[in-house]
N, C-alpha and C. Protein backbone atom coordinates (compact mmCIF):
# COMPACT_ATOMS: atom_id res chain seq x y z
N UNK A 1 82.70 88.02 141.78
CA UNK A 1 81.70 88.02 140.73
C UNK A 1 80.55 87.13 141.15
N UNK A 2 79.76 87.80 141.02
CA UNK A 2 77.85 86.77 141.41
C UNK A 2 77.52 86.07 140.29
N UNK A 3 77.24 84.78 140.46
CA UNK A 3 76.84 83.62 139.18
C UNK A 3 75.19 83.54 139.42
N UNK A 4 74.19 84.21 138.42
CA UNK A 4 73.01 83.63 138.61
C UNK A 4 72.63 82.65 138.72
N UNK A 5 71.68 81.59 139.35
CA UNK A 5 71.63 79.83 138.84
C UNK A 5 70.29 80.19 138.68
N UNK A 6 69.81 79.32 137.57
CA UNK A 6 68.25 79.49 136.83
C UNK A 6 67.89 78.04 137.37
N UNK A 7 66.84 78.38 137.92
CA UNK A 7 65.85 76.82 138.32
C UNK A 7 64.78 76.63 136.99
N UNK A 8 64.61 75.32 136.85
CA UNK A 8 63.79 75.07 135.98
C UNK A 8 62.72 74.74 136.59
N UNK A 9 61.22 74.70 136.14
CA UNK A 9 60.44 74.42 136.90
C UNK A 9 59.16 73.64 135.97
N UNK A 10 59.13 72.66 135.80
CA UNK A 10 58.08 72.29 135.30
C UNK A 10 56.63 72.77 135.73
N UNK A 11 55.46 73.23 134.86
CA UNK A 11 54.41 73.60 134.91
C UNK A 11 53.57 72.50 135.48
N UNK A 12 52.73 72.19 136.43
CA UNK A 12 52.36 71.49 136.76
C UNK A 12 51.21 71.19 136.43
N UNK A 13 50.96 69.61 136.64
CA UNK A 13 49.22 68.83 136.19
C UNK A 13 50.19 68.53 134.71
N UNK A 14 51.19 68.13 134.76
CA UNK A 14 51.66 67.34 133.72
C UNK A 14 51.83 68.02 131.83
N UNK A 15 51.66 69.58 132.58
CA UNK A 15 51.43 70.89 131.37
C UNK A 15 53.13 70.20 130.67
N UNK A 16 52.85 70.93 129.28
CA UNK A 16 54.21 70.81 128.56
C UNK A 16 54.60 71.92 127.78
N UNK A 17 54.35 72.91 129.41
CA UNK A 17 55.11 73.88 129.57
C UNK A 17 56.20 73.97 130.67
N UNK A 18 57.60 75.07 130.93
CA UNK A 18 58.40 75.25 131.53
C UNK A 18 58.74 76.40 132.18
N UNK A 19 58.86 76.73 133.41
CA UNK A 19 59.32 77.78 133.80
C UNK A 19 60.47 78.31 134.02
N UNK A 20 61.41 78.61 133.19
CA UNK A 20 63.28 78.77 133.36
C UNK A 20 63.07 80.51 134.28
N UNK A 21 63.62 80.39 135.45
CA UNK A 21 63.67 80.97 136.38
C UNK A 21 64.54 82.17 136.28
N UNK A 22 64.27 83.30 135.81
CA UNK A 22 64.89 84.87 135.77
C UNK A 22 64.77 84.85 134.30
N UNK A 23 64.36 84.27 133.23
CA UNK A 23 63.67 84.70 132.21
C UNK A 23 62.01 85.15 132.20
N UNK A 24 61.50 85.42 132.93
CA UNK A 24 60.29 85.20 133.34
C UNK A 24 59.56 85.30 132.48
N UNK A 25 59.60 83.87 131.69
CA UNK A 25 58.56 83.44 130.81
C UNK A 25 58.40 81.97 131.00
N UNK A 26 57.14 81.17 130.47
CA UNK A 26 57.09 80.09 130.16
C UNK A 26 57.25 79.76 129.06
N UNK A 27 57.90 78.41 128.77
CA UNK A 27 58.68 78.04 127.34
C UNK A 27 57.96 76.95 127.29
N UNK A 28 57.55 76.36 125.97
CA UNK A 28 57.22 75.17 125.38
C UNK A 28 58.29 74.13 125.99
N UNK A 29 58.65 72.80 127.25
CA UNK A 29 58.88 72.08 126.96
C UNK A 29 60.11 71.75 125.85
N UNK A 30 59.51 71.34 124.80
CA UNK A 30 60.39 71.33 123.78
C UNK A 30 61.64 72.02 123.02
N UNK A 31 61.24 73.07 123.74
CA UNK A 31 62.29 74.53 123.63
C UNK A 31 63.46 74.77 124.91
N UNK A 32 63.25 73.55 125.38
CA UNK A 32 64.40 73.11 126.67
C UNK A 32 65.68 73.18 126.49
N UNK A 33 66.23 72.42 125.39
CA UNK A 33 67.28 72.64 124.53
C UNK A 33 67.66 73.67 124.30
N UNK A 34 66.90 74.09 123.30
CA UNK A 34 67.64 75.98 122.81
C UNK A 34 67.56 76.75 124.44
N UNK A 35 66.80 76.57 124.86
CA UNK A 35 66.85 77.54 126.45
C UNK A 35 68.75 76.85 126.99
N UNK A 36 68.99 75.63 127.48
CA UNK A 36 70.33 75.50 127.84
C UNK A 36 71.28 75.85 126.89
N UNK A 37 71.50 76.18 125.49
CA UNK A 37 72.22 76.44 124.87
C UNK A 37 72.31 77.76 124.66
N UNK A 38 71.59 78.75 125.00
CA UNK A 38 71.65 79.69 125.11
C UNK A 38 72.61 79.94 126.47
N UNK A 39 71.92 79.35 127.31
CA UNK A 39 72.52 79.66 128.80
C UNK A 39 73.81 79.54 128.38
N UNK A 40 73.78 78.26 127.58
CA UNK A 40 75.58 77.67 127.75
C UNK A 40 76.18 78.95 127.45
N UNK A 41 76.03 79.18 125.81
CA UNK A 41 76.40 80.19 125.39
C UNK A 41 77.14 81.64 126.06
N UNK A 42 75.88 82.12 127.00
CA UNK A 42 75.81 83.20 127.85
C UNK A 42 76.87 82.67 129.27
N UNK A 43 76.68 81.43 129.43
CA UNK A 43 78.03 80.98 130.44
C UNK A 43 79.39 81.06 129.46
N UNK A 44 79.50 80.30 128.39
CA UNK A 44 80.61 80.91 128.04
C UNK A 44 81.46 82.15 127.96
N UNK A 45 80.20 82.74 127.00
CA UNK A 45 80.57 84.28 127.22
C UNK A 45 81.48 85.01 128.89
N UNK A 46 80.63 85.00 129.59
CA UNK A 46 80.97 85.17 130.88
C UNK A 46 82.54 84.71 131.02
N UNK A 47 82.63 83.28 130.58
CA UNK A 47 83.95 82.83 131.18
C UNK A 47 85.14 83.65 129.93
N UNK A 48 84.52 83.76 128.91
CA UNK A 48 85.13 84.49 128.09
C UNK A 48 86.29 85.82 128.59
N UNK A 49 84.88 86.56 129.06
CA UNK A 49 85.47 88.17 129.85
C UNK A 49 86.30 87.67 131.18
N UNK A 50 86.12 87.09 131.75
CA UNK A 50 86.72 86.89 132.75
C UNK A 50 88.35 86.57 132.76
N UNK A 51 88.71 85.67 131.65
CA UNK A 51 89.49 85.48 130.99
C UNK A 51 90.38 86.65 130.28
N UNK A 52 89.42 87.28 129.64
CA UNK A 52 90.23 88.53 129.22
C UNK A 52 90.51 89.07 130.61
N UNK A 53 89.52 89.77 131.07
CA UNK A 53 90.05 90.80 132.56
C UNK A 53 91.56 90.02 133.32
N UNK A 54 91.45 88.96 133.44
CA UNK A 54 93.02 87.91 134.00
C UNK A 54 93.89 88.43 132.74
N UNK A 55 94.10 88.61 131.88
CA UNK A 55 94.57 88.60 130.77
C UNK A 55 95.34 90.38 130.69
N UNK A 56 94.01 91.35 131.14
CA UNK A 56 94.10 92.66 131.53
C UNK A 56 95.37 92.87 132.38
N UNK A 57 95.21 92.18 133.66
CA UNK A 57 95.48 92.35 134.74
C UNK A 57 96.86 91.66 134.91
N UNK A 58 97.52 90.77 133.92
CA UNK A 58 98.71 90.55 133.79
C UNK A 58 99.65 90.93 134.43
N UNK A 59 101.06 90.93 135.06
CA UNK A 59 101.52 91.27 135.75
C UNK A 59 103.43 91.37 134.88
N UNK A 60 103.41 89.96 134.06
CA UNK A 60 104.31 89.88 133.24
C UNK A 60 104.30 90.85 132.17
N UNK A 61 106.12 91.38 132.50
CA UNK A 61 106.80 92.70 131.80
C UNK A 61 106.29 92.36 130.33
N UNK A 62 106.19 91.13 129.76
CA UNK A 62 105.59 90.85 128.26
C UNK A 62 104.56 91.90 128.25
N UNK A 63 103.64 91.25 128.52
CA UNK A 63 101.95 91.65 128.57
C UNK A 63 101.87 93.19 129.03
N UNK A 64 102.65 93.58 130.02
CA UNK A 64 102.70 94.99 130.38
C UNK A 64 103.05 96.00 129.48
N UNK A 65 104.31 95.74 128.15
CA UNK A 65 104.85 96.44 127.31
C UNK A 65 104.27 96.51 126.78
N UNK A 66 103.28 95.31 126.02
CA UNK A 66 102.06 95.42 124.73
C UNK A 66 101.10 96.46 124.80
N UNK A 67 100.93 96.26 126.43
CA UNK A 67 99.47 97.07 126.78
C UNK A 67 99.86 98.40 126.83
N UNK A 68 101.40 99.14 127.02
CA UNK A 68 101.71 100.45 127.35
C UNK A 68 101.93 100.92 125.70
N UNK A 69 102.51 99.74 124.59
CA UNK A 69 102.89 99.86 123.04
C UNK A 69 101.72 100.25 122.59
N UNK A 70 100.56 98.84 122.93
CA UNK A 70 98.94 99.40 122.13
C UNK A 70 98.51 100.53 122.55
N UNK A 71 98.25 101.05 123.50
CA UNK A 71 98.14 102.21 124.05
C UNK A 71 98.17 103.65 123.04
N UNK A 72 99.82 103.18 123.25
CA UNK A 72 100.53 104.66 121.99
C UNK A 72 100.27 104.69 120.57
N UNK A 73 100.32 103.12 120.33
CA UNK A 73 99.70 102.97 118.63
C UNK A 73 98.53 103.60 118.46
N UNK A 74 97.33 103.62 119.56
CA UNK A 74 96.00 103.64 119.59
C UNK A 74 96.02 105.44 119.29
N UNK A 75 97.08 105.77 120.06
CA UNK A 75 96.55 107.09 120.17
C UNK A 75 97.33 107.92 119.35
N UNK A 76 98.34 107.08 118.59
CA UNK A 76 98.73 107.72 117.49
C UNK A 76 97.95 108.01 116.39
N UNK A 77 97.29 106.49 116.13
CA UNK A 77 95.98 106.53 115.01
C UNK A 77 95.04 107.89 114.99
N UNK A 78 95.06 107.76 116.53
CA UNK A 78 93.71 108.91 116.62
C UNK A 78 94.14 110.36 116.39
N UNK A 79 94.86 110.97 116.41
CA UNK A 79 95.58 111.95 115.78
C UNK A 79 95.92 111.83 114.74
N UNK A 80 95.92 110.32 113.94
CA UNK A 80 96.36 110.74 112.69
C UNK A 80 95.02 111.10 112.09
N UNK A 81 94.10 110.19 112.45
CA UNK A 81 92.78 110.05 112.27
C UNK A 81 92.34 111.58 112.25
N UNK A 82 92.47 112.55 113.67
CA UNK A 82 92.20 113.58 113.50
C UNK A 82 92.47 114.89 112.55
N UNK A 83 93.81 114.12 111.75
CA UNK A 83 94.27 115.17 110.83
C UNK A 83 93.52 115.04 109.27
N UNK A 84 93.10 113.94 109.83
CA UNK A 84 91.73 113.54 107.98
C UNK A 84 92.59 112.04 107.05
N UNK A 85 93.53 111.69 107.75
CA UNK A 85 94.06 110.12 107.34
C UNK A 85 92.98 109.11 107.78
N UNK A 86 92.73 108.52 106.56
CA UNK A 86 92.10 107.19 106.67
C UNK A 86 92.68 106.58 105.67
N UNK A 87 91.68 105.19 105.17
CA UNK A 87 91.84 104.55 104.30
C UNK A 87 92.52 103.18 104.35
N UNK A 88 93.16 103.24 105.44
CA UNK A 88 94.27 102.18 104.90
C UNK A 88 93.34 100.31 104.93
N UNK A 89 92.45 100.58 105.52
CA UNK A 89 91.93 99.07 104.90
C UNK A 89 90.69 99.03 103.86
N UNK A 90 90.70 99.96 102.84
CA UNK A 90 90.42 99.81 101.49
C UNK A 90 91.56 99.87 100.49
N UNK A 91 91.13 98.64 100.14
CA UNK A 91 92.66 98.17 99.07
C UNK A 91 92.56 99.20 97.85
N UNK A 92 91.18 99.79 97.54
CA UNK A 92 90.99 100.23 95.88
C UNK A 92 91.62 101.72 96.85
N UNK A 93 91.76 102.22 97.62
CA UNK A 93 92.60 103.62 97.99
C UNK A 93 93.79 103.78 98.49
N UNK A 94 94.05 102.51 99.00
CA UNK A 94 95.28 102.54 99.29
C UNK A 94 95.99 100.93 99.51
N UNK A 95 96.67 100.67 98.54
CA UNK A 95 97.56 99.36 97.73
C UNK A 95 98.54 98.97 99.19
N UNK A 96 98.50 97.48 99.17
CA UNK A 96 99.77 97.06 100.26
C UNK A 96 100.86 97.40 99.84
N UNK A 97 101.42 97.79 98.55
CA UNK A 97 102.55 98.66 98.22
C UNK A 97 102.86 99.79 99.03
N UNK A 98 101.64 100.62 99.02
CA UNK A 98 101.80 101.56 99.31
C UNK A 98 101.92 101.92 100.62
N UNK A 99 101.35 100.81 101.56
CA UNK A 99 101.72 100.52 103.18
C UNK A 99 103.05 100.00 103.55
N UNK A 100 103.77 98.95 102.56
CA UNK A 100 105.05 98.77 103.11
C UNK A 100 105.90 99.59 102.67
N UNK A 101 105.80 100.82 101.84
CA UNK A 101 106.73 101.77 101.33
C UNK A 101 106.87 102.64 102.60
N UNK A 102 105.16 102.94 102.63
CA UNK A 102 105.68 103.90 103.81
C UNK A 102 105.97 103.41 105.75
N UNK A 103 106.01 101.87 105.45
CA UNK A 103 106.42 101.19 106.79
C UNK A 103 108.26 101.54 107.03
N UNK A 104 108.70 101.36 105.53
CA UNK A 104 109.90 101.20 105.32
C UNK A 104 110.51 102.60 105.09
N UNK A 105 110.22 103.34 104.71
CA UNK A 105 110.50 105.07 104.82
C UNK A 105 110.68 105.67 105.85
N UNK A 106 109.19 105.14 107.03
CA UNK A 106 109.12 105.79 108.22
C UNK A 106 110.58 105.15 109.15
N UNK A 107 111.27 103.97 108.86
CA UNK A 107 112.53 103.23 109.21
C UNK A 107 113.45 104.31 109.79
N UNK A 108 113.70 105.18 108.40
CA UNK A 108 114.86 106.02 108.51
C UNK A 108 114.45 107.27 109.08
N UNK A 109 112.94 107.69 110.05
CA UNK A 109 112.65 109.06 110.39
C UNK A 109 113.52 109.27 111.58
N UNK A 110 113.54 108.43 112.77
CA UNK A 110 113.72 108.65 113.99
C UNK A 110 113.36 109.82 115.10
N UNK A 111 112.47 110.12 114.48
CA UNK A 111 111.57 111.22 115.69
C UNK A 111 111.05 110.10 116.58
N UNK A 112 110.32 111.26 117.59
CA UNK A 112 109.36 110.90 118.35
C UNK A 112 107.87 110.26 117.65
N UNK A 113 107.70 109.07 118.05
CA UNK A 113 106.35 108.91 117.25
C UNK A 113 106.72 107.71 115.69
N UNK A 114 108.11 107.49 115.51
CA UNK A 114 108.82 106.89 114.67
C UNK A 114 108.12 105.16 114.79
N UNK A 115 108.29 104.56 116.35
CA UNK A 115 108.31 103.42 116.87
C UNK A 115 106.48 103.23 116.46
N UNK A 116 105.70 104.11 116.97
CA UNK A 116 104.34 103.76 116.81
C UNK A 116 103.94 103.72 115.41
N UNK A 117 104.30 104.36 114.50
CA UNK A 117 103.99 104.51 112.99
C UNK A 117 104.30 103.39 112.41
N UNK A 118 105.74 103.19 112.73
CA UNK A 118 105.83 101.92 111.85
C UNK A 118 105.68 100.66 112.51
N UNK A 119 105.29 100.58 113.74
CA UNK A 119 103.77 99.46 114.34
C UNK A 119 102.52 99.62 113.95
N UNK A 120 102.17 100.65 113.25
CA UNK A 120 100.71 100.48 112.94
C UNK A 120 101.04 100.26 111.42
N UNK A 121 101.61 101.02 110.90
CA UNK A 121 102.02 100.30 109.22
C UNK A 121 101.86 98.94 109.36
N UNK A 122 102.82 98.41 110.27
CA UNK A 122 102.82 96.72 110.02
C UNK A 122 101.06 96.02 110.45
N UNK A 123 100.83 97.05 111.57
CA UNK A 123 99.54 96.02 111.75
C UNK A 123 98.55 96.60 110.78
N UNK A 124 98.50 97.28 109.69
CA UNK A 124 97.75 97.67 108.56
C UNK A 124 97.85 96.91 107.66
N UNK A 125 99.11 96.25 107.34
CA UNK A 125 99.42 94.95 106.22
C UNK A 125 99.08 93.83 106.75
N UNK A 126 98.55 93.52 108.59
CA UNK A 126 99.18 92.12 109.04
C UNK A 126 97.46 92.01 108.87
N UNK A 127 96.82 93.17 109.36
CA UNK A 127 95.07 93.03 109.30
C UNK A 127 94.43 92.83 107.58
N UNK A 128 95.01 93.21 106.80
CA UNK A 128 95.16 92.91 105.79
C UNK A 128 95.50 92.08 104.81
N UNK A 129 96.07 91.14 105.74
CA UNK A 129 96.69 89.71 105.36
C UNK A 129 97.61 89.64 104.03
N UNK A 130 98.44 90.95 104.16
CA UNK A 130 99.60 91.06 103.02
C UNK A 130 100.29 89.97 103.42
N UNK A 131 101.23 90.57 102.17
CA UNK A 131 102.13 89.39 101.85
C UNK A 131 103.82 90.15 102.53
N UNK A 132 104.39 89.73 103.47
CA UNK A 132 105.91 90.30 104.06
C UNK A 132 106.72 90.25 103.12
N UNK A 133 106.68 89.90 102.07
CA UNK A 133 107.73 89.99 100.77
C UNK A 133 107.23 91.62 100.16
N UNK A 134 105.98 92.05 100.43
CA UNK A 134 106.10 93.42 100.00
C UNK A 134 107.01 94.43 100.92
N UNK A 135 107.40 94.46 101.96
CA UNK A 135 108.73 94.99 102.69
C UNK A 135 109.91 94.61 101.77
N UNK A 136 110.41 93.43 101.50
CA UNK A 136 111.57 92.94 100.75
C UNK A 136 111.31 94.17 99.83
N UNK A 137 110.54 93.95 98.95
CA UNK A 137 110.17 94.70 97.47
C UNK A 137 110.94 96.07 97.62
N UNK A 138 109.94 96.66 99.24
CA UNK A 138 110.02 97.75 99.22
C UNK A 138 111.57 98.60 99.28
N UNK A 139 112.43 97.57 100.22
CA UNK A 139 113.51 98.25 100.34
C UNK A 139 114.58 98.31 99.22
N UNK A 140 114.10 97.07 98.45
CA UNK A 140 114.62 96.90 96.91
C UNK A 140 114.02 97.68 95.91
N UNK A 141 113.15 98.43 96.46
CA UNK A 141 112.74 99.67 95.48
C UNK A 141 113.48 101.16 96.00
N UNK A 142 114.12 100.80 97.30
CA UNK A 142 114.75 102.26 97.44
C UNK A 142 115.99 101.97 97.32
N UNK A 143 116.37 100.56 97.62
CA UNK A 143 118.12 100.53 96.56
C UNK A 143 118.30 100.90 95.48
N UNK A 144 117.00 100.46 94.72
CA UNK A 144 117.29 100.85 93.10
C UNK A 144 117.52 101.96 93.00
N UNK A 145 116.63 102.93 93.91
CA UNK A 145 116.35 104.52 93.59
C UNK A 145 118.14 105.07 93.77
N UNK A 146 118.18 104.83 94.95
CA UNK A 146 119.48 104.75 95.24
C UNK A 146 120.77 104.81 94.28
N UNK A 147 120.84 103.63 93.58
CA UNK A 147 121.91 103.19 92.52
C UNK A 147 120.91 104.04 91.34
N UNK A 148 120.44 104.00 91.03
CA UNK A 148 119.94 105.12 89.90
C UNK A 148 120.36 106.77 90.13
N UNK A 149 120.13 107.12 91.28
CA UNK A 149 120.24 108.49 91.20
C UNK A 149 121.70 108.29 91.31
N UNK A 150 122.98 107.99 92.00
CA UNK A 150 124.30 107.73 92.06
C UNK A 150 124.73 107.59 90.58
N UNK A 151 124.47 106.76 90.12
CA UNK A 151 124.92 106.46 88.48
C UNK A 151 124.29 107.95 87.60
N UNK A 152 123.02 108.29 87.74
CA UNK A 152 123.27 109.71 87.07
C UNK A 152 123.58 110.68 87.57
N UNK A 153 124.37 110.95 88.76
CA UNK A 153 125.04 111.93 89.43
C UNK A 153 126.56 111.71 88.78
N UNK A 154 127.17 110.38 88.53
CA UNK A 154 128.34 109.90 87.99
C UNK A 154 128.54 110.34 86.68
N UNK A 155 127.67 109.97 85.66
CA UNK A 155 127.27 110.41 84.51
C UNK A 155 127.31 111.33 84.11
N UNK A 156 126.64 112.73 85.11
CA UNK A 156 126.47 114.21 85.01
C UNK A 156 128.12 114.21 85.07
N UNK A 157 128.37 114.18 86.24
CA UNK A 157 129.76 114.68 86.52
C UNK A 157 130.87 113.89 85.68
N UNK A 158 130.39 112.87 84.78
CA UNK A 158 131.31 112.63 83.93
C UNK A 158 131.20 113.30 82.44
N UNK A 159 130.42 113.72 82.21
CA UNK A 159 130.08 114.79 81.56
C UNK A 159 130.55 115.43 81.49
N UNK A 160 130.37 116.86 82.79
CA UNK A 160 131.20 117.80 83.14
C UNK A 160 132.28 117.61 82.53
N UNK A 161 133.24 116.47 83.59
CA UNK A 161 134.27 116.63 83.34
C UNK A 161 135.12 116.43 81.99
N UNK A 162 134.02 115.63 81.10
CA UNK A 162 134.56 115.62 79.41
C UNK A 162 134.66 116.54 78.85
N UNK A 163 133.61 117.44 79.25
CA UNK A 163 133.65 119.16 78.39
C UNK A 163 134.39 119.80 78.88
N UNK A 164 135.15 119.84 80.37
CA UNK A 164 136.00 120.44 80.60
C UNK A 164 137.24 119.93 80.52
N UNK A 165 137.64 119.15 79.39
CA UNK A 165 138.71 118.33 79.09
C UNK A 165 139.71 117.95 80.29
N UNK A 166 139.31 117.35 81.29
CA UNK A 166 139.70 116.50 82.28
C UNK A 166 139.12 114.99 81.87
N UNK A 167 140.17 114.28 80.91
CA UNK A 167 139.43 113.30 80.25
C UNK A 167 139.45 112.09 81.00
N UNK A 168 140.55 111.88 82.28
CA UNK A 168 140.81 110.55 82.65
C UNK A 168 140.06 110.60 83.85
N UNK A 169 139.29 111.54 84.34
CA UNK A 169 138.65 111.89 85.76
C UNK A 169 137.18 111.56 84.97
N UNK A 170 136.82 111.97 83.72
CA UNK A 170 135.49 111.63 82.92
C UNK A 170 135.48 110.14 82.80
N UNK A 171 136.64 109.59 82.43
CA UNK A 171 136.35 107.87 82.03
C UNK A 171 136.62 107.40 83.21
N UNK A 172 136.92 107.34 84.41
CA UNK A 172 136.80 106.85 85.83
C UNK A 172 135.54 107.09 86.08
N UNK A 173 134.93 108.59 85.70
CA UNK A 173 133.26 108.40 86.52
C UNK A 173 132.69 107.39 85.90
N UNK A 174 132.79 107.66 84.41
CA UNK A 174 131.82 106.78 83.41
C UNK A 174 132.10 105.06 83.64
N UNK A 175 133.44 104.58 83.80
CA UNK A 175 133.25 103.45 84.59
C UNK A 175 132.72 103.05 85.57
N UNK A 176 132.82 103.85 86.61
CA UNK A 176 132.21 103.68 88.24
C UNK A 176 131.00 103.33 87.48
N UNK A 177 130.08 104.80 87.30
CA UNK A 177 128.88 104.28 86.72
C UNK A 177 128.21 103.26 85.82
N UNK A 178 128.92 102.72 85.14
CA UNK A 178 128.97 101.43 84.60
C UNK A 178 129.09 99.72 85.72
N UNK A 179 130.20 100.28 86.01
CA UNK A 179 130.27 99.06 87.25
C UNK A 179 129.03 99.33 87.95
N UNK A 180 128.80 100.35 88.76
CA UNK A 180 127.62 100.21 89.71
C UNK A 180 126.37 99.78 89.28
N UNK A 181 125.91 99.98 87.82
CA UNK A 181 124.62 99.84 87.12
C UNK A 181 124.76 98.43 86.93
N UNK A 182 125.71 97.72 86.52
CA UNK A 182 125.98 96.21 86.25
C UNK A 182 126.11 95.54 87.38
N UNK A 183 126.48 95.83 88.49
CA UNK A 183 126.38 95.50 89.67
C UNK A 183 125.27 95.53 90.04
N UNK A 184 124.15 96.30 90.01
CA UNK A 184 122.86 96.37 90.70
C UNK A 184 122.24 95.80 89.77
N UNK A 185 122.08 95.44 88.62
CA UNK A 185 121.45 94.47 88.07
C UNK A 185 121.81 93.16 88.10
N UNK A 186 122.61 92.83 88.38
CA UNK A 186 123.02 91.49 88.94
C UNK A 186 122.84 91.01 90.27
N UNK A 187 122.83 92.24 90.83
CA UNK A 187 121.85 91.65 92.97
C UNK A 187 120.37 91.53 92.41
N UNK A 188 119.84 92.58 91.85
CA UNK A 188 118.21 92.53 91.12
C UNK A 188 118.12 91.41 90.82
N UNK A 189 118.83 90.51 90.09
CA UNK A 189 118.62 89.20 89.15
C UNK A 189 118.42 87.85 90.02
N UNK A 190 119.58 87.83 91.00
CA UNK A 190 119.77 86.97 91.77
C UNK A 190 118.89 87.21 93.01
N UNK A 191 118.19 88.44 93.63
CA UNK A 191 117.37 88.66 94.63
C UNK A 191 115.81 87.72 93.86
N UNK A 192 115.93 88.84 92.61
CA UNK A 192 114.66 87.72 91.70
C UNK A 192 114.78 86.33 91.52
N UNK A 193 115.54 85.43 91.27
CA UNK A 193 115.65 84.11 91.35
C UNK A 193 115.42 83.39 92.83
N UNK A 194 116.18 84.53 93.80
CA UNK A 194 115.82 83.73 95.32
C UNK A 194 114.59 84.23 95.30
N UNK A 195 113.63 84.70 95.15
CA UNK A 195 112.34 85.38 95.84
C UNK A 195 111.21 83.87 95.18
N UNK A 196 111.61 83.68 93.82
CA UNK A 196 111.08 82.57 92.84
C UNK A 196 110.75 81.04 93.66
């Protein structure tokens, strides 16, 4: 890499003017200051990229996986992107609820394309500066669903089986379903007190 060096050059016969060398202008003197702070600036910068490109060029299996992971995230987006999905960092269209539901949904897909989705879910809440207790929430919103639909599947079929006078197979469901509903409100209670 080639480093420019800028000569300064005072204007001569005692002028209080300056000549900073590959800006090719003369500067007020007084404007000496902002001229090196700029430079600085523009040297930083420089050392900036340079830094990244070392950073690029990594060699450690860490740094290598990220760069082959971001990669696939990137180009997952863009296909999703291409199918007319946006939104996800406007909160008034789409709620951090509604990002860790579907972080936590996509959990149980296991296709191809499974691993990148629910890496960009997370980095949609993390750019977003959610809160990781909306994951907790979330999977405690599909237990519930869970023990809800079970208890009225129990219910139905204890039903059934009352009208079809099989009475002791009806009061076993209708217990189960009882236990299980009292049971899941009591993990609910105590998940709510630890979360507090």
């Amino acid at each position: 890499m080639m480093t420019t060096k800028r000569r300064v050059f005072l204007d001569g016969n005692g002028s209080s003017q300056i000549n900073v060398e590959g800006l090719g202008a003369y500067v007020p003197a007084t404007e000496l200051v902002d001229v090196k702070q700029k430079l600085g600036t523009e040297i930083q910068q420089l050392k900036d990229q340079i830094n990244a490109m070392k950073l690029e060029r990594s060699t450690h299996i860490d740094d290598i996986g990220i760069d082959r992971f971001t990669n696939a995230m990137r180009l997952k987006m863009a296909y999703a992107r291409s199918k007319g999905r946006s939104g996800w960092n406007d909160q008034s269209l789409c709620s951090g609820e509604q990002l860790a539901a579907a972080l936590v949904e996509h959990l149980s897909k296991g296709n191809d394309g499974t691993f990148e989705d629910v890496a960009n879910f997370a980095m949609m809440l993390h750019q977003r500066k959610e809160s990781p207790r909306l994951l907790v929430d979330a999977v405690s919103a599909i237990k519930a669903n869970v023990v809800t639909e079970l208890v009225e599947v129990l219910n139905e079929a204890s039903e059934y089986a009352l009208n079809n006078d099989y009475l002791q197979e009806a009061q076993v469901m209708s217990d189960a379903a009882e236990l299980i509903s009292n049971h899941a409100l009591q993990v609910m209670s105590i998940n709510k007190e630890g979360a507090a």
